[in-house]
C-alpha atoms as a PDB file:
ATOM      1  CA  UNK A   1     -88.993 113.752 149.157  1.00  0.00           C
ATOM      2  CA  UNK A   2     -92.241 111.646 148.356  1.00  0.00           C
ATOM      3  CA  UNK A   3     -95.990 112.768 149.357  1.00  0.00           C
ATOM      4  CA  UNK A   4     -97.720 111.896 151.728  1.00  0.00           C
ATOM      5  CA  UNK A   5    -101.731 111.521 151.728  1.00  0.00           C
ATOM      6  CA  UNK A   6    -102.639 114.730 153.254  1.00  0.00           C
ATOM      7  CA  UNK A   7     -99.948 116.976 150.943  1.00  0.00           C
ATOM      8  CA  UNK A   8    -101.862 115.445 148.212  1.00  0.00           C
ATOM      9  CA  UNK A   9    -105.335 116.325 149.344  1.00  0.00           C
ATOM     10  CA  UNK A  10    -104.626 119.568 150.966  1.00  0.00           C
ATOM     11  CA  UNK A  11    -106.865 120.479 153.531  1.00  0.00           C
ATOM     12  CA  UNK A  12    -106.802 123.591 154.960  1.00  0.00           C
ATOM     13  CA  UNK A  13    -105.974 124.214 158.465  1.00  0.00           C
ATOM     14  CA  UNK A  14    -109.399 124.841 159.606  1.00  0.00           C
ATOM     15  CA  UNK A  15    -110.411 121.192 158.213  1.00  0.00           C
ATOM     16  CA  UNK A  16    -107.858 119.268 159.725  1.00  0.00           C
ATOM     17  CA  UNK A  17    -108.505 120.523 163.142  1.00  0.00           C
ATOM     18  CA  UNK A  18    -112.187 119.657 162.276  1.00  0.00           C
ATOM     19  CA  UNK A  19    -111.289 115.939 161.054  1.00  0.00           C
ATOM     20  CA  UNK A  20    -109.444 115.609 164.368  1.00  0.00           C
ATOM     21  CA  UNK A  21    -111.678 116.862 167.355  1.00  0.00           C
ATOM     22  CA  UNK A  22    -115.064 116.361 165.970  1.00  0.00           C
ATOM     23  CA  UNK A  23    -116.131 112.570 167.366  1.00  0.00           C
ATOM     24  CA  UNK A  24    -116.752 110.902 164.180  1.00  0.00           C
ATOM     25  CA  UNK A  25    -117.603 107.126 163.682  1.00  0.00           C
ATOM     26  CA  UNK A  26    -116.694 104.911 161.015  1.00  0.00           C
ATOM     27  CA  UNK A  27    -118.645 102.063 159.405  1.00  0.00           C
ATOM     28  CA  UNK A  28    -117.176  99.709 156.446  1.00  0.00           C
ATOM     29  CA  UNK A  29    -119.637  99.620 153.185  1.00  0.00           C
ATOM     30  CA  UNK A  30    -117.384  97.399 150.451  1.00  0.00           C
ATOM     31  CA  UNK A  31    -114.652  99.396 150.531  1.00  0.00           C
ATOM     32  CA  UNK A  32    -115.563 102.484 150.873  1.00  0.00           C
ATOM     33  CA  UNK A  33    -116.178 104.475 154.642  1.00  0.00           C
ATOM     34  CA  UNK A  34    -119.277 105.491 156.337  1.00  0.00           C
ATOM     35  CA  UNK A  35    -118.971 108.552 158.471  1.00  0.00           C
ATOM     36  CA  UNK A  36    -121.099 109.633 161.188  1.00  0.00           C
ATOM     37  CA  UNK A  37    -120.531 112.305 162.977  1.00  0.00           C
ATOM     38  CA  UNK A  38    -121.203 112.093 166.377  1.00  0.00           C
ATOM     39  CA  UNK A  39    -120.656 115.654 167.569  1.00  0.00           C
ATOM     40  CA  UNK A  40    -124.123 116.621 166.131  1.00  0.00           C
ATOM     41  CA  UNK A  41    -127.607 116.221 168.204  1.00  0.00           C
ATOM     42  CA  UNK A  42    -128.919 114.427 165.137  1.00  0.00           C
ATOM     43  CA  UNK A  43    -126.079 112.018 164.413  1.00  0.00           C
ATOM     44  CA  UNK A  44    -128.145 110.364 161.417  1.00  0.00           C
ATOM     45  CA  UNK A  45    -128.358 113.914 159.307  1.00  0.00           C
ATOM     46  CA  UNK A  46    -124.304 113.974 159.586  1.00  0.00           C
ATOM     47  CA  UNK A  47    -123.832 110.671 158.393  1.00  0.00           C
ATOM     48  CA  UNK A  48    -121.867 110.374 154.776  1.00  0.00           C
ATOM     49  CA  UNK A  49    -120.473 107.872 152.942  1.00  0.00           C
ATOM     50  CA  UNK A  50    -117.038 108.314 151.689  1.00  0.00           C
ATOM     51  CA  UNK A  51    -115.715 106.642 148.416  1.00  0.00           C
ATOM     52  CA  UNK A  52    -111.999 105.211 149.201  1.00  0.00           C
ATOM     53  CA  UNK A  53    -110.016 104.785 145.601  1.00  0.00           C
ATOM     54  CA  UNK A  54    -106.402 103.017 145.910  1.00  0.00           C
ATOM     55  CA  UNK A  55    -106.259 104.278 149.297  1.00  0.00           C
ATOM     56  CA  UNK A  56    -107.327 107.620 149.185  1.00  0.00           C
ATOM     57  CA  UNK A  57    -110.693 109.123 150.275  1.00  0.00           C
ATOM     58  CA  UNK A  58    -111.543 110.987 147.131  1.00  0.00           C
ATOM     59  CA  UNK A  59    -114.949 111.969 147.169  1.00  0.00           C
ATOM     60  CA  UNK A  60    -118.221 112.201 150.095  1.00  0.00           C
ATOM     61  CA  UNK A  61    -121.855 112.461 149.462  1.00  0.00           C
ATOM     62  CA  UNK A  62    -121.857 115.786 151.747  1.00  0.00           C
ATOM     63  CA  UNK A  63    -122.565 118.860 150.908  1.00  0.00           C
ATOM     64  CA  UNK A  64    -119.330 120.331 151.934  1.00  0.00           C
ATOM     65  CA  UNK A  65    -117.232 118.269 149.565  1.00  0.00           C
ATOM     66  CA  UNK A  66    -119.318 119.002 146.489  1.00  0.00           C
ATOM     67  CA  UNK A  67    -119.450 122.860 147.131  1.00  0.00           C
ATOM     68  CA  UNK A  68    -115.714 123.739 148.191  1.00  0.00           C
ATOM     69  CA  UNK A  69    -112.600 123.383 146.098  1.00  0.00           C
ATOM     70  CA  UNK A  70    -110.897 121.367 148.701  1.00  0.00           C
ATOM     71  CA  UNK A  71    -111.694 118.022 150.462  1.00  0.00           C
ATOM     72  CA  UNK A  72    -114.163 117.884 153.101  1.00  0.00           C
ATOM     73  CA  UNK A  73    -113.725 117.067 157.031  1.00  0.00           C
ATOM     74  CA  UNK A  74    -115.097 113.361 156.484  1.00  0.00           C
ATOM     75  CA  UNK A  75    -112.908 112.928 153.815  1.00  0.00           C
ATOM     76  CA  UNK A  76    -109.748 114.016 155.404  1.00  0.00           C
ATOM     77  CA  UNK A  77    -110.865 112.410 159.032  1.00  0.00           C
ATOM     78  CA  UNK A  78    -110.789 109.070 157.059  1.00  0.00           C
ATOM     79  CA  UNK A  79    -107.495 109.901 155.451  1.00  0.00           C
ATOM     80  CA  UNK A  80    -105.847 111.152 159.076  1.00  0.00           C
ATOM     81  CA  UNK A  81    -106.566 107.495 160.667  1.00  0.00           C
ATOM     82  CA  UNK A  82    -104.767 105.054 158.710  1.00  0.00           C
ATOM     83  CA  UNK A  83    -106.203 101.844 160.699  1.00  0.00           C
ATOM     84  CA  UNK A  84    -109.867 102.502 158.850  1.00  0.00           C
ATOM     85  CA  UNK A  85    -108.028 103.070 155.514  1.00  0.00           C
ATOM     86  CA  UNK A  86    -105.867 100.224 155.303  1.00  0.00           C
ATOM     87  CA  UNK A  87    -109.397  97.912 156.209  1.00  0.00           C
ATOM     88  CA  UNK A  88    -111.314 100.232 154.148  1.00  0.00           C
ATOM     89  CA  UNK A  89    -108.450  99.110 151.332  1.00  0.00           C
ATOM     90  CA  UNK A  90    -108.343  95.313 151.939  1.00  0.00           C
ATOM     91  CA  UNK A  91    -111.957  95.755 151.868  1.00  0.00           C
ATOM     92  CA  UNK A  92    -112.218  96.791 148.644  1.00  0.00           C
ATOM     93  CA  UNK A  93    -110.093  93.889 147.405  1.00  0.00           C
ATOM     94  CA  UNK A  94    -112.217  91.141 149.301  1.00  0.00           C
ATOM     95  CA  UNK A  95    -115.753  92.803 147.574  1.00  0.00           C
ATOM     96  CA  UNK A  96    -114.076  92.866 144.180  1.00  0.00           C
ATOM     97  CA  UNK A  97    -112.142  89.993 143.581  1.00  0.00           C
ATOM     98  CA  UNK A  98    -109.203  91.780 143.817  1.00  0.00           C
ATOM     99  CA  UNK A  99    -109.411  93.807 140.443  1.00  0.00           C
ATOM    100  CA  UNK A 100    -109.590  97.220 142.462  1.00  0.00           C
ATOM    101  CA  UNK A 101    -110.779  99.142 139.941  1.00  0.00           C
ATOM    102  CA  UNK A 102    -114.816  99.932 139.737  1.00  0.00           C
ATOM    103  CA  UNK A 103    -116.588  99.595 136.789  1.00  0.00           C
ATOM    104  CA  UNK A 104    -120.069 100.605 135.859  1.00  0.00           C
ATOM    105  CA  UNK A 105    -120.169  98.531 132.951  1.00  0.00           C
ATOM    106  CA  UNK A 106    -121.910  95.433 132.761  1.00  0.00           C
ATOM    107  CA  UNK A 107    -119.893  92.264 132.810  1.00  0.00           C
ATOM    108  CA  UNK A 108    -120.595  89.252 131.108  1.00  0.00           C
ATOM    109  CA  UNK A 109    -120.099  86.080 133.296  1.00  0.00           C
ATOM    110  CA  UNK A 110    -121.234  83.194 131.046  1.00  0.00           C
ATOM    111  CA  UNK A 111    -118.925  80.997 129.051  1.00  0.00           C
ATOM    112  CA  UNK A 112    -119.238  79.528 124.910  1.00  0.00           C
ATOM    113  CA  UNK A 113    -121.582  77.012 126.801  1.00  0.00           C
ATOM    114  CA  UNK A 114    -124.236  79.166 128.089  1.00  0.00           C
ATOM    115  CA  UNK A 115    -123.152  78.343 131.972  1.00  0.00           C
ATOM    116  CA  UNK A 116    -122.235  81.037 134.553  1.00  0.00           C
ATOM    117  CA  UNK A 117    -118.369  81.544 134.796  1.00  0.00           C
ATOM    118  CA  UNK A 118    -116.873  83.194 138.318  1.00  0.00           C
ATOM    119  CA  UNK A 119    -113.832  84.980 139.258  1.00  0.00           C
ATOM    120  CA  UNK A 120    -112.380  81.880 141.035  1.00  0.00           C
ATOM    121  CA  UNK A 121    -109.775  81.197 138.815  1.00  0.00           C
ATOM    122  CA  UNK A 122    -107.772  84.657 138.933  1.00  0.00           C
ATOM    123  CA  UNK A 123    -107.718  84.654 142.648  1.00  0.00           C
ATOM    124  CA  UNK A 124    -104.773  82.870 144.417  1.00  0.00           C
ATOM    125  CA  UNK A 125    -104.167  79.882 146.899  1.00  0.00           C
ATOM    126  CA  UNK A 126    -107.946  78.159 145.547  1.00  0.00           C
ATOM    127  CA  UNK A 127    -109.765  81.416 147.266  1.00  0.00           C
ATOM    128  CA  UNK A 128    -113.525  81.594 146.142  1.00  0.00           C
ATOM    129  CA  UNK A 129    -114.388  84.888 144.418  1.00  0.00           C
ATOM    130  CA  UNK A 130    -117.300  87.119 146.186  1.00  0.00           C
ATOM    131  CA  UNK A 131    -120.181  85.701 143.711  1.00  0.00           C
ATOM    132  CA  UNK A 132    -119.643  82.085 144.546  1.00  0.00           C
ATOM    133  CA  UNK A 133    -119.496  82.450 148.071  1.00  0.00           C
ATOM    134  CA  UNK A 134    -122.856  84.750 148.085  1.00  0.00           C
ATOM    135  CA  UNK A 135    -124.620  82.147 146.186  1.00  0.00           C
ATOM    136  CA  UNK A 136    -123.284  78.886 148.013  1.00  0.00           C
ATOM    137  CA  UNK A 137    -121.336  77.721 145.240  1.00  0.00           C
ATOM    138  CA  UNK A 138    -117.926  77.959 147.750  1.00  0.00           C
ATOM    139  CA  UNK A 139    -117.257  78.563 151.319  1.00  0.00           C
ATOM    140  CA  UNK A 140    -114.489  81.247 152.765  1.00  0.00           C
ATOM    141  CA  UNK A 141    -111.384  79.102 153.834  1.00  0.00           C
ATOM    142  CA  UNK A 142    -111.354  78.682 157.776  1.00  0.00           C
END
């Protein structure tokens, strides 16, 4: 019998009932989720931003997640609505070239020749890589 995403996060009770009736709203950053909850009078003091790794929600910037052994109710309402995953997921692939992994270490985009080498050439079907279309070099295919 295989996992599913909330047996391997394992919220308790109490949080899952949370993640489900409180009215959150969700905003894409580059893969990853912003939550806001809009329950609260003061909707921008409950807003967090959730980090989404090979499509799970595995850690949020509030104060609940970093203090309690188990995931937090922005966390798990991101995980319970599989729409905002899946385009937090191909989200993720469209900001990084498809590599899905993050890296904090520098990269070194420039070739024997000095000039300033892109990530066009592993992507498929002549798609332009993120850094060529933010600078001009390419356009998006219609």
């Amino acid at each position: 019998m295989s996992r599913t995403l909330l047996d391997t996060l394992d919220p308790t009770n109490r949080i899952l009932k949370r993640a489900q009736y409180e009215a959150f709203e969700f905003a894409l950053l580059e893969g990853d989720v912003q939550v806001r909850n809009g329950s609260h009078r003061d909707q921008a003091a409950h807003e967090y931003r959730v980090t989404v790794d090979d499509g799970v929600p595995t850690a949020c910037e509030c104060p609940a997640d970093e203090h309690s052994d188990g995931p937090c109710k922005h966390r798990i309402a991101v995980a319970i609505r599989p729409r905002i995953l899946d385009v937090a997921v191909k989200m993720r692939l469209v900001t990084d070239g498809g590599r899905g992994a993050r890296t904090t270490v520098p990269v070194d985009r420039t070739n024997e020749t000095g000039t300033e080498q892109c990530g066009c050439d592993d992507l498929p079907d002549d798609f332009p890589c993120w850094e060529c279309v933010r600078t001009g070099r390419r356009e998006l295919p219609e």
